[in-house]
Protein backbone atom coordinates (compact mmCIF):
# COMPACT_ATOMS: atom_id res chain seq x y z
CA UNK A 1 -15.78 10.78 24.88
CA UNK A 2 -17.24 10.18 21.42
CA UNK A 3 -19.49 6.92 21.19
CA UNK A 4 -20.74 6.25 17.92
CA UNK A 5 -24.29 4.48 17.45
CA UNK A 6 -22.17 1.59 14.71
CA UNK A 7 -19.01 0.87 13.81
CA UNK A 8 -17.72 2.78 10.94
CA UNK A 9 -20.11 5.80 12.14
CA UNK A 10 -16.87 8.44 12.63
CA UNK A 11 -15.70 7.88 16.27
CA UNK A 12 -11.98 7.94 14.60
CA UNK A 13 -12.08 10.96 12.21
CA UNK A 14 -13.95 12.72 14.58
CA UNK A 15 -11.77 12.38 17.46
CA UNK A 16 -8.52 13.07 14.84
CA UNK A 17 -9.99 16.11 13.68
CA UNK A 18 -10.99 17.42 17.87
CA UNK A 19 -7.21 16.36 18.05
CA UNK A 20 -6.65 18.70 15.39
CA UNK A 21 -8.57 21.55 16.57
CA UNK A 22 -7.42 21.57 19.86
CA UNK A 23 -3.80 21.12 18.98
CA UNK A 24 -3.69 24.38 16.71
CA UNK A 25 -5.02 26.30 19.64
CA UNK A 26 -1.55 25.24 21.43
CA UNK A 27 -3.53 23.13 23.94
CA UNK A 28 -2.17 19.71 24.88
CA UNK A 29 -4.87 17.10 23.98
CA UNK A 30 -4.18 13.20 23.73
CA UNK A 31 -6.69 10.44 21.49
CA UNK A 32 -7.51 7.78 23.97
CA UNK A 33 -8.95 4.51 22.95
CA UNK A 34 -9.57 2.32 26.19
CA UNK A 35 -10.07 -0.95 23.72
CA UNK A 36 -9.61 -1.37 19.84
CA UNK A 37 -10.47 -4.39 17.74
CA UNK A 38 -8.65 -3.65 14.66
CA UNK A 39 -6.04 -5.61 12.46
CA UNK A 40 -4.52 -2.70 11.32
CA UNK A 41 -1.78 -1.49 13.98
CA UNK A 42 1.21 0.82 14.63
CA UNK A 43 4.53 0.50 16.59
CA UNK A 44 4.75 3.00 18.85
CA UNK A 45 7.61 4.68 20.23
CA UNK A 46 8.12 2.84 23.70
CA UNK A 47 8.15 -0.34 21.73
CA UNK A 48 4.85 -1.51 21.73
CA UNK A 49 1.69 -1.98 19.44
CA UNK A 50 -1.51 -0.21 19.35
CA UNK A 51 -4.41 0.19 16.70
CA UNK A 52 -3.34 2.36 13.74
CA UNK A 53 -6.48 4.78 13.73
CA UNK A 54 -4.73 5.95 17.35
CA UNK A 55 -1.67 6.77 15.55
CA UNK A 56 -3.46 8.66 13.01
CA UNK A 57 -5.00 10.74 16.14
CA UNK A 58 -1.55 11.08 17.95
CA UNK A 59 -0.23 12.68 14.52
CA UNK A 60 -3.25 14.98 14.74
CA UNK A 61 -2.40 16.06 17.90
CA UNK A 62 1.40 16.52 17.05
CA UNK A 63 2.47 13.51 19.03
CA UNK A 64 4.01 10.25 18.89
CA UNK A 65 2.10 7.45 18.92
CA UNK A 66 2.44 5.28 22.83
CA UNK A 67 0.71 2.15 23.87
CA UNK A 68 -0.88 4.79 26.97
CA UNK A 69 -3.36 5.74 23.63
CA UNK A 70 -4.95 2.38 23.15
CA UNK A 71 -4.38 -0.02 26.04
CA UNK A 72 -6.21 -2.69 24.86
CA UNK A 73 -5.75 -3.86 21.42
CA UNK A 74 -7.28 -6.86 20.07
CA UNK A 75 -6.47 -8.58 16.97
CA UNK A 76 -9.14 -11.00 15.85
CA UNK A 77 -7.57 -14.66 14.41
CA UNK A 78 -10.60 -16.39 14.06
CA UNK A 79 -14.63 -15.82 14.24
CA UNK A 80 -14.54 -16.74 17.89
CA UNK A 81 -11.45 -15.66 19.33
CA UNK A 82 -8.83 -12.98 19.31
CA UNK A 83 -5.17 -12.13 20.31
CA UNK A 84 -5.02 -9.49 23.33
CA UNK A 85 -2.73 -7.04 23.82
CA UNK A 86 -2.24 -5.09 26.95
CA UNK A 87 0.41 -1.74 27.16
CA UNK A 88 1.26 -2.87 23.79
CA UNK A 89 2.27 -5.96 24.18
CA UNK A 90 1.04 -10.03 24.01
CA UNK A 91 -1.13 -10.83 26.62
CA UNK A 92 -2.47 -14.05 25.58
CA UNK A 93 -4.73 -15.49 22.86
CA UNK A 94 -8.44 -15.76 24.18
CA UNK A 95 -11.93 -16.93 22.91
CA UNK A 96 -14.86 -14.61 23.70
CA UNK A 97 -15.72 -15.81 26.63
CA UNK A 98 -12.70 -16.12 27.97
CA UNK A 99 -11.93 -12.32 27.41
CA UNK A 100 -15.39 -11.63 28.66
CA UNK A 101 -14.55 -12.92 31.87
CA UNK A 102 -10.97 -11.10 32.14
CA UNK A 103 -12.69 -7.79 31.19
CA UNK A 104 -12.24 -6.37 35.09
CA UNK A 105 -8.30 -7.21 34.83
CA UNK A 106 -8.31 -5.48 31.57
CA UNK A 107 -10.22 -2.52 32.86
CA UNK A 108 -7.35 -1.86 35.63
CA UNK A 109 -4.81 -1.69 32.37
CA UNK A 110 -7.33 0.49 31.07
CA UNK A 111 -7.57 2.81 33.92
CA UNK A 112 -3.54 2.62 34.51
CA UNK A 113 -2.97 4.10 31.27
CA UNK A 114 -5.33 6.95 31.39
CA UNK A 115 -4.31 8.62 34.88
CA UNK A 116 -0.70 8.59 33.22
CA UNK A 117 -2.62 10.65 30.64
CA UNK A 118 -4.53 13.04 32.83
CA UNK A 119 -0.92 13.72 34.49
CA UNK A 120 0.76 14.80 31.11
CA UNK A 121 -1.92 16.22 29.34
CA UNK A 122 -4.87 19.33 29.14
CA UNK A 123 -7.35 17.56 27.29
CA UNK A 124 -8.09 13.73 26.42
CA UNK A 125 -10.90 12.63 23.59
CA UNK A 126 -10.99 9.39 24.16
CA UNK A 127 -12.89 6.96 21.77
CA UNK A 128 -15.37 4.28 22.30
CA UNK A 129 -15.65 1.08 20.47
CA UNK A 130 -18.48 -0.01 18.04
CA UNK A 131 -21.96 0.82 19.87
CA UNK A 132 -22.69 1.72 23.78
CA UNK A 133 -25.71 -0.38 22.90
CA UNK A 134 -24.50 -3.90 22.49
CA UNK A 135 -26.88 -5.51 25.01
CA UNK A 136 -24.89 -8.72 25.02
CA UNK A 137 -21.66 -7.02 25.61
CA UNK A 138 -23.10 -4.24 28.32
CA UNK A 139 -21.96 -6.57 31.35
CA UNK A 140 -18.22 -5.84 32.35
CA UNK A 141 -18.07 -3.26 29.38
CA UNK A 142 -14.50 -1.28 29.19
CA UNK A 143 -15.08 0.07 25.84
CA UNK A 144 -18.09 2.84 26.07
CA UNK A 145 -19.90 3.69 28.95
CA UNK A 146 -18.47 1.12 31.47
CA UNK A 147 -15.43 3.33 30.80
CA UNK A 148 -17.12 6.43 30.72
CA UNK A 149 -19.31 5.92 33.87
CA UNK A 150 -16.28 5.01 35.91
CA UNK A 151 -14.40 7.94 35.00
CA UNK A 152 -17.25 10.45 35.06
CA UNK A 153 -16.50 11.37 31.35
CA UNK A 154 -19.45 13.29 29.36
CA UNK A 155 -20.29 11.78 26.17
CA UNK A 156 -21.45 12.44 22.73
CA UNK A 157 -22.84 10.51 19.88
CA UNK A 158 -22.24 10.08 16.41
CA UNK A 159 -24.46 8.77 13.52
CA UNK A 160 -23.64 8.19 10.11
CA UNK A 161 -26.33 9.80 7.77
CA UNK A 162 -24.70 8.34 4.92
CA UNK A 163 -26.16 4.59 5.55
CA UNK A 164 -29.41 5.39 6.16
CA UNK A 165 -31.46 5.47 9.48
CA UNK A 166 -29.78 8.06 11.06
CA UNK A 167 -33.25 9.29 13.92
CA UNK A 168 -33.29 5.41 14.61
CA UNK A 169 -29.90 4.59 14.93
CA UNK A 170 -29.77 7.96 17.20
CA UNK A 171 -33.09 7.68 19.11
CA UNK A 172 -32.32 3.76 19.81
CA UNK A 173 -29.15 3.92 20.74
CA UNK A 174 -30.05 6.13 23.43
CA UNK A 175 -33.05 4.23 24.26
CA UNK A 176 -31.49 1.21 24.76
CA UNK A 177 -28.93 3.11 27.54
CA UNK A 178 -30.02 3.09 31.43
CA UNK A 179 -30.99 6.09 32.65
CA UNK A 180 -27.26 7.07 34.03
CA UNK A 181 -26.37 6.22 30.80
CA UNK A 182 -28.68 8.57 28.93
CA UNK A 183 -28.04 11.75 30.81
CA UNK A 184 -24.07 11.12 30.08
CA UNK A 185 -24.81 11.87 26.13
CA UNK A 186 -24.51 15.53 25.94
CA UNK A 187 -25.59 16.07 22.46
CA UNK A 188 -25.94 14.00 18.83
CA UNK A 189 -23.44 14.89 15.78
CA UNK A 190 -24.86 13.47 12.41
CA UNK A 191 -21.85 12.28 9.95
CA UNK A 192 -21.51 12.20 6.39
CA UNK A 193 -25.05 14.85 5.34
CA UNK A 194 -24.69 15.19 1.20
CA UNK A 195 -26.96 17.94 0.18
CA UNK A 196 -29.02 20.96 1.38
CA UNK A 197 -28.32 21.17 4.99
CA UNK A 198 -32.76 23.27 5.05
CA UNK A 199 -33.94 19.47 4.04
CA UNK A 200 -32.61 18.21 7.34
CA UNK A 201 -33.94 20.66 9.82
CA UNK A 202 -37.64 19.55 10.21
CA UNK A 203 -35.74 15.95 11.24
CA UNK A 204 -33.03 17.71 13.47
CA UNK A 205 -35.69 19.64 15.30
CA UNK A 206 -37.41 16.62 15.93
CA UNK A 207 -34.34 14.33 17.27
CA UNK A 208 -33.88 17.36 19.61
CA UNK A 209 -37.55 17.08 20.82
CA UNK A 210 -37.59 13.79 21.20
CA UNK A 211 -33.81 12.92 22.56
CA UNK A 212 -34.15 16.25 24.93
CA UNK A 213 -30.13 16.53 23.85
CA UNK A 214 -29.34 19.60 21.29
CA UNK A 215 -27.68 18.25 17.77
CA UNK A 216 -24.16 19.24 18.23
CA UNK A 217 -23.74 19.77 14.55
CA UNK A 218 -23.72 17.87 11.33
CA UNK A 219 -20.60 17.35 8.97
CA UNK A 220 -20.95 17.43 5.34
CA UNK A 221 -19.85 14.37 3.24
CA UNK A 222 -16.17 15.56 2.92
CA UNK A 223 -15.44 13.97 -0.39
CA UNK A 224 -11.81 12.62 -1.29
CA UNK A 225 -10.67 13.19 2.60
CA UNK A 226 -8.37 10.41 3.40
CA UNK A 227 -7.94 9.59 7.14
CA UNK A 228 -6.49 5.75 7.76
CA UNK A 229 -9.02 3.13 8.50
CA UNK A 230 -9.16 1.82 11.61
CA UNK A 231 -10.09 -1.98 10.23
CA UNK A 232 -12.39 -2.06 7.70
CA UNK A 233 -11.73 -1.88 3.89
CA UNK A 234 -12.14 1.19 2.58
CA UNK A 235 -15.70 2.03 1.22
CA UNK A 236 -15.29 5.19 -1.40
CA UNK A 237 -13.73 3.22 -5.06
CA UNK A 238 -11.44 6.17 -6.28
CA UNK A 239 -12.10 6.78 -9.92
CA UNK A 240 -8.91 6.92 -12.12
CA UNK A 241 -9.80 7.84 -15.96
CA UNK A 242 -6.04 7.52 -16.72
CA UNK A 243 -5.91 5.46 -19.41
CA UNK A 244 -2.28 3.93 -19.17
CA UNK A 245 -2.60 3.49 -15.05
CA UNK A 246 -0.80 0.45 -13.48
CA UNK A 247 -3.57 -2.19 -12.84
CA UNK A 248 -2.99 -3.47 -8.91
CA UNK A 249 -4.98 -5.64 -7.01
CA UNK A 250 -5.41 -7.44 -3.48
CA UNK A 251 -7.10 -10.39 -2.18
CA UNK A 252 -9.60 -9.62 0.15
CA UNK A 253 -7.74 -11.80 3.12
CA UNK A 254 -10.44 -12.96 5.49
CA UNK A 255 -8.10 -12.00 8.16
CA UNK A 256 -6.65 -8.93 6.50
CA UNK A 257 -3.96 -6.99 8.16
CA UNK A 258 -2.49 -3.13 7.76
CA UNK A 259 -4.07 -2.75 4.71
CA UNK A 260 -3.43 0.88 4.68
CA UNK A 261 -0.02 -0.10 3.08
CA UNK A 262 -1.77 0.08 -0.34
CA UNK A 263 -3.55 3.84 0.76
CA UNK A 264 -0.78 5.61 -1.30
CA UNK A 265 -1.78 3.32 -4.40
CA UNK A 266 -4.90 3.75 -4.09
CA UNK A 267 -4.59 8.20 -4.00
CA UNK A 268 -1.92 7.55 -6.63
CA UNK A 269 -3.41 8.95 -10.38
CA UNK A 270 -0.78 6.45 -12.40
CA UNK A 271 -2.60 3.36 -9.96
CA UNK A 272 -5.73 1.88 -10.46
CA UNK A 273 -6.08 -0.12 -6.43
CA UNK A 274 -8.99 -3.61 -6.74
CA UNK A 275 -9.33 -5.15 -3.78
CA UNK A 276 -10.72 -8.55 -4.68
CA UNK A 277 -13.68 -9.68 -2.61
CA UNK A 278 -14.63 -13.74 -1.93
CA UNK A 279 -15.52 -15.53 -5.00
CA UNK A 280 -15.38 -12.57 -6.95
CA UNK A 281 -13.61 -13.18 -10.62
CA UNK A 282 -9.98 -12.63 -10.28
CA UNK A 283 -9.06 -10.13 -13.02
CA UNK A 284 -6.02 -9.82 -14.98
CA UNK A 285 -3.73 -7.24 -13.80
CA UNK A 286 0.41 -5.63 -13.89
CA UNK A 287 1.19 -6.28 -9.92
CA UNK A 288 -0.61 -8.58 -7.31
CA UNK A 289 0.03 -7.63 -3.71
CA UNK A 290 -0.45 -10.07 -1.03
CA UNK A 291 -1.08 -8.40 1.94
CA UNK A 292 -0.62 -8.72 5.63
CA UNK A 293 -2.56 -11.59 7.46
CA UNK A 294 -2.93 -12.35 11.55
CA UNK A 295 -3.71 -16.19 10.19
CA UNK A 296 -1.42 -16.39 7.78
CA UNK A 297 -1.49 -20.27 6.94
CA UNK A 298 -5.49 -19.81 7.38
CA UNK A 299 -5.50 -17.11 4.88
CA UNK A 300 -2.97 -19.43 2.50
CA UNK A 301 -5.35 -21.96 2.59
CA UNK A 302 -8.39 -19.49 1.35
CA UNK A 303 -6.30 -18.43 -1.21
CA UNK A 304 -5.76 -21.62 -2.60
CA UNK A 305 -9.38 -22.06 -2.61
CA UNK A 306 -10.48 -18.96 -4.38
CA UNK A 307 -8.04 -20.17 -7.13
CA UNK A 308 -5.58 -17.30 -6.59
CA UNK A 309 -2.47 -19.95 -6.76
CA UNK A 310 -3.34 -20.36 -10.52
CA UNK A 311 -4.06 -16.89 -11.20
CA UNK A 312 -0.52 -15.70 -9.54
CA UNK A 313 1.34 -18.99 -11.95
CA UNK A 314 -0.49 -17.76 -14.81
CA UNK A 315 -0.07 -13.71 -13.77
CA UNK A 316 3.79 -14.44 -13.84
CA UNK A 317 3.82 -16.20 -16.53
CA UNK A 318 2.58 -13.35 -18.88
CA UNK A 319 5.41 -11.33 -16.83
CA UNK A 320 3.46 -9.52 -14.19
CA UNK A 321 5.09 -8.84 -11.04
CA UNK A 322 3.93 -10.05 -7.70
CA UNK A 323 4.53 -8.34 -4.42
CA UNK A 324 4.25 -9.58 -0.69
CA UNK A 325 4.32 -7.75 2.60
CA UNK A 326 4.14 -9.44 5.90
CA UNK A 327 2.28 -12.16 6.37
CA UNK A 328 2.17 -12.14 2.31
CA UNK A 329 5.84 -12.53 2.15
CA UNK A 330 5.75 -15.36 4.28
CA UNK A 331 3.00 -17.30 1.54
CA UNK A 332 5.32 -16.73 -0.88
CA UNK A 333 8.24 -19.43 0.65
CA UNK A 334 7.96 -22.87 1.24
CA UNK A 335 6.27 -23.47 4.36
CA UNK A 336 5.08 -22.00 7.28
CA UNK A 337 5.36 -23.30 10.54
CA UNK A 338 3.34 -22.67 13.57
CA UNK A 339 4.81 -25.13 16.66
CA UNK A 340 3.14 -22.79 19.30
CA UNK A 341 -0.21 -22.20 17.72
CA UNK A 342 0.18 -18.80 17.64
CA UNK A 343 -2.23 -18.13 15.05
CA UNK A 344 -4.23 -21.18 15.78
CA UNK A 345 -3.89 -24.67 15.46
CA UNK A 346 0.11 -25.87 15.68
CA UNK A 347 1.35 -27.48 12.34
CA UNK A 348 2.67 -26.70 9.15
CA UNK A 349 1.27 -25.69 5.90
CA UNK A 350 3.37 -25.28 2.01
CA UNK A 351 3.60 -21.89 0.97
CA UNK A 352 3.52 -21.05 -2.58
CA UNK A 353 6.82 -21.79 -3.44
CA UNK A 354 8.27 -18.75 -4.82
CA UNK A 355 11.54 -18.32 -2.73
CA UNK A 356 13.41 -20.73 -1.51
CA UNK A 357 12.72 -19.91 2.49
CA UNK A 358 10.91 -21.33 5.52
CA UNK A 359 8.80 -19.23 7.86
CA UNK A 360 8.75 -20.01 11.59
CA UNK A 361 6.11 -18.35 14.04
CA UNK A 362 7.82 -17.41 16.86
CA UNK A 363 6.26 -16.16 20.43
CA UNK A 364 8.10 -13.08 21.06
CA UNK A 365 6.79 -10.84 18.17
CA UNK A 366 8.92 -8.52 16.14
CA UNK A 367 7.72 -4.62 16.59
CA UNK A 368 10.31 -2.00 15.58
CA UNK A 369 10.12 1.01 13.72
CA UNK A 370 12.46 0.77 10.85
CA UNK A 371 14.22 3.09 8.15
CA UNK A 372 16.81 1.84 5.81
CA UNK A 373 17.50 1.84 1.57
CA UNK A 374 15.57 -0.11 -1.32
CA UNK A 375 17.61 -2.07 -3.17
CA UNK A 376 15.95 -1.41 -5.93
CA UNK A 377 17.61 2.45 -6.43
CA UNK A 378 18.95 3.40 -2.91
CA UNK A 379 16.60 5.30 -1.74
CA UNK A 380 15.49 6.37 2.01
CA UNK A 381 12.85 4.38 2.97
CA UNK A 382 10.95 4.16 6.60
CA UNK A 383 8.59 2.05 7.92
CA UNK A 384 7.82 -0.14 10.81
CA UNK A 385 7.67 -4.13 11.57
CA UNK A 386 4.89 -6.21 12.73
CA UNK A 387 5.10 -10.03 12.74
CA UNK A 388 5.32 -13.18 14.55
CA UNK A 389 7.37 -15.35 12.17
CA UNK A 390 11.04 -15.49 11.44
CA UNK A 391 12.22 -16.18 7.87
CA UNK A 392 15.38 -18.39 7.24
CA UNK A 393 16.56 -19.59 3.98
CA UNK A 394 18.94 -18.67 0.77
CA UNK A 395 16.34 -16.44 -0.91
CA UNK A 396 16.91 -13.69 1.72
CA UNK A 397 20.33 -13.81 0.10
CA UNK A 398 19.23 -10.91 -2.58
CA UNK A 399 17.21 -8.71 -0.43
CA UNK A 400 14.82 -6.11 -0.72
CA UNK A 401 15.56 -3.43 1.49
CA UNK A 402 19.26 -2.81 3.25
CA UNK A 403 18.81 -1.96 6.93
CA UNK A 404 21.52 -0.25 9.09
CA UNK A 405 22.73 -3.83 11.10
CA UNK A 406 20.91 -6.30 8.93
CA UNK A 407 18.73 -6.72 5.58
CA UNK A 408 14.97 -7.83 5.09
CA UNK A 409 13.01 -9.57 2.02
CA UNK A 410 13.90 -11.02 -0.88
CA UNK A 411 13.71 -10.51 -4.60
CA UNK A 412 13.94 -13.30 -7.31
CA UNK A 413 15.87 -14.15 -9.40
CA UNK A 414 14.40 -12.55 -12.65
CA UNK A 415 13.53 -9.42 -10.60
CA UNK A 416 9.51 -10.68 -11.16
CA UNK A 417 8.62 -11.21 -7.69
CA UNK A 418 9.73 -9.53 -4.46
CA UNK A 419 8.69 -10.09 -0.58
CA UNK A 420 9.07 -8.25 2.87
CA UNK A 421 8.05 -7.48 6.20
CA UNK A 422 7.96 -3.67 5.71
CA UNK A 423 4.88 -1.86 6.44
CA UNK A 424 4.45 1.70 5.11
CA UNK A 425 6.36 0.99 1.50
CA UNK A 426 4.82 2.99 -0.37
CA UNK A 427 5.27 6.35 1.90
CA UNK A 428 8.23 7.26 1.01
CA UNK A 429 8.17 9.56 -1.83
CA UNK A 430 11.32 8.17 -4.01
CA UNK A 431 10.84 4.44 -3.03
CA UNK A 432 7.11 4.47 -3.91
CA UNK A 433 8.40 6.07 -7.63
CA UNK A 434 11.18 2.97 -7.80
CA UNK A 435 8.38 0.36 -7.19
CA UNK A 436 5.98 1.53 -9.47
CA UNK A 437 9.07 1.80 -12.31
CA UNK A 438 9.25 -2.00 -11.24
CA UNK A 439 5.86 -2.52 -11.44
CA UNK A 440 5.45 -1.25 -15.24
CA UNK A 441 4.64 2.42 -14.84
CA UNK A 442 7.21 4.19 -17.38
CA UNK A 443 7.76 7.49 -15.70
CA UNK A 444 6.53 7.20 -12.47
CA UNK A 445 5.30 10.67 -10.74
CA UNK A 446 5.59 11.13 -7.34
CA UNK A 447 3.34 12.02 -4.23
CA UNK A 448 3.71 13.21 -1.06
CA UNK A 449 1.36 10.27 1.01
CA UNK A 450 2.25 11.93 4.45
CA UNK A 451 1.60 15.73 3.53
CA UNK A 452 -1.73 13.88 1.81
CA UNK A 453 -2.65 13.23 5.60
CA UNK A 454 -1.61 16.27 6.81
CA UNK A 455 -3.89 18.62 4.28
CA UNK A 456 -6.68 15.83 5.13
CA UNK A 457 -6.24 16.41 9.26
CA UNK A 458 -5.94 20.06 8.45
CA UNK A 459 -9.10 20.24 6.15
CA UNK A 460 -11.18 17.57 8.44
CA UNK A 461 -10.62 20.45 11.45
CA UNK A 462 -11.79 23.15 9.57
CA UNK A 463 -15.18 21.49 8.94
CA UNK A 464 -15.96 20.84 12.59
CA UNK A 465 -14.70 24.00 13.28
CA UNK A 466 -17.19 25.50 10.62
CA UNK A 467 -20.05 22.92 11.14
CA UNK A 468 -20.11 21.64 14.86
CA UNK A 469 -21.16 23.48 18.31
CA UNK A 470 -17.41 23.71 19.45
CA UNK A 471 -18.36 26.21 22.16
CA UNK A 472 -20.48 23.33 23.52
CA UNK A 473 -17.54 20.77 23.21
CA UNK A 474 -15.29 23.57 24.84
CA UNK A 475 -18.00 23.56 28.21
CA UNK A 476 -17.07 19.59 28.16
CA UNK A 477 -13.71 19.08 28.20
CA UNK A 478 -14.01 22.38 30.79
CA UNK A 479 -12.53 25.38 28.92
């Protein structure tokens, strides 16, 4: 198991790129998550949903992704409470307290999923969630060493260099652990070191001294790797000195979902990807994508508040074009309903009025995995679906995409504005050219986003092949 001492410290990439290594050496490994938190998610292929970093890992390992990978998935819709999801599928919607006290029920999901595992597989690196340290969240804990104590599973821990703090974050994590707890950890792996490896040695000599636990390793910075996010936005701003790029940018949606639909952009060299933080000046650009939301008439209402309604009016006006996915398709019509509260409290909200459609929030949610043709030129394009809410109205009459048994989106009128519940548009090499020709780039080159992943999963294995103490992970997972 890899714990990390934060969130954001490398549990993901470093369990992708063990995926990696493992896999090339013809030995079956599976990623394991016991409990995500994460707004960015994946269909998998037995139907269900599960966070999008374990997808990233199944694809390491050569797999498809399955809701046995991530068991517990939930998606935050406010500060205090959260929408769980158990074998991929809607639980319920619970406050903190409430999931606090269903934690034992969840573990027994938990535990389901991983002897199905153990059965199929040679190897599992499973992943732990945020810090083992939480002392507020150590009572009923399924995510770190709750889990790993009740399946006997040896652990090691990762800092991130790259913040700052690294012996503290290391040294009090582990302090903070009972003493069962402590002789679990196996080792340290520091994250992220820029420079001359000598300048670190006095302090890695030291953390060995004082943890009594060897420093597995220590990966370098690995600048311009991409490996999905698991929920956060991304950190690294890409630097594009292209003079005539296409000008994109996103609203910073408090409850932000599947943002890695704009990764491609974003690696793109004709793009130049701003995501727009709160109260942060809005600035002029050619395309505005709205992105995916899990509080979509919430998220509406911040818009409206950060003045983004105006900007959009006034961005169309001078004949920019205007993009929504998801939950951002659904701000684009009418209204919004929400009779169930399925997002949070029932009612109805106005939408920004751009196609003539109404958007209902259902409680069976829509997950399928999805390939069809853009309009736009024909091309291929794949994807998958995530949402609650079911759009009715005559603006779906000119849609976006053309599906085998039924269609999806919309585009106006004056081709300015399009919508759609397709995650994972720009992936697809030919559609991704067609949308930035919409968009304003003249003669838009192409990419290849998934073989972009690949060489990133490929180079990410070869550093912790090169840099970490893989005979000493080999004596753990008992080769």
């Amino acid at each position: 198991m890899i714990q990390g001492t934060t969130s954001d410290s490398g549990k993901t990439t470093l369990v992708a790129g063990l995926c990696r290594v493992y896999a090339r050496r013809g030995i079956k490994v599976v990623p394991f998550k016991p409990q995500n938190m994460a707004l960015n998610s994946a269909v998998t292929i037995d139907g269900g949903e599960i966070g999008r970093a374990q997808a990233v890992q199944a694809q390491a390992a050569g797999l498809e992704p399955h809701t046995d990978m991530n068991p517990i998935l939930l998606k935050p819709n406010s500060d205090t409470g959260a929408q769980v999801i158990i074998h991929g599928k809607v639980a319920a919607d619970m406050n903190a307290l409430h999931y606090h006290d269903y934690k034992p029920k969840a573990m027994q999901a938990v535990l389901s999923s991983y002897k199905r595992l153990q059965q199929d597989y040679d190897i599992i690196l499973v992943e732990g969630a945020g810090s083992p340290a939480e002392i507020n969240l150590r009572d009923k804990d399924i995510a770190n060493m709750g889990f790993a104590e009740k399946v006997d599973c040896p652990v090691l821990l990762v800092a991130d260099i790259d913040r700052g703090g690294v012996f503290a974050h290391i040294t009090g994590t582990i302090n903070l652990l009972s003493q069962t707890e402590q002789a679990r950890i196996h080792g340290s792996i520091i994250n992220r070191f820029r420079g001359d490896i000598s300048l670190l040695q006095s302090g890695l000599d030291w953390l060995e001294n004082n943890s009594q636990k060897p420093v597995a390793g220590v990966l370098p910075y690995l600048h311009g790797l991409h490996i999905e996010a698991e929920d956060s936005l991304p950190r690294d701003t890409l630097v594009n000195t292209n003079k005539q790029a296409l000008h994109v940018i996103v609203p910073a949606l408090p409850r932000i979902s599947n943002h890695t639909d704009i990764d491609p952009l974003r690696l793109h060299n004709q793009v130049v990807v701003t995501i727009v933080a709160p109260d942060e000046a809005i600035p002029p650009a050619d395309l505005i994508i709205l992105p995916g939301s899990k509080n979509v008439r919430a998220d509406l209402t911040w818009l409206r508040s950060q003045g983004w309604d105006k900007a959009i009016s006034k961005h169309l006006r001078y004949g920019g074009k205007l993009l929504g996915i998801c939950g951002g398709f659904q701000m684009l019509g009418q209204d919004i309903h929400d009779p169930y509260g399925i997002e949070g409290k029932t009612g109805s909200s106005h939408g920004l009025g751009f196609f003539e459609m109404q958007t209902t929030l259902e409680k069976n949610k829509q997950l399928h995995n999805v390939s069809g043709t853009l309009c736009l030129n024909n091309e291929h394009i794949s994807g998958y679906e995530i949402h609650a809410g079911i759009t009715t109205g005559i603006a779906l009459n000119k849609p976006m995409i053309k599906l085998s048994e039924r269609t999806d989106g919309a585009i106006s009128d004056d081709g300015q504005i399009m919508g759609t519940y397709f995650h994972g548009l720009f992936e697809s090499t030919a559609a991704c050219q067609a949308l930035l020709q919409w968009a304003g780039v003249k003669k838009a080159t192409t990419i290849d986003y998934k073989q972009i992943r690949e060489q990133s999963l490929e180079r990410l294995a070869d550093a912790i092949e090169q840099h970490l103490d893989i005979k000493l992970i080999d004596r753990l997972l008992g080769l």
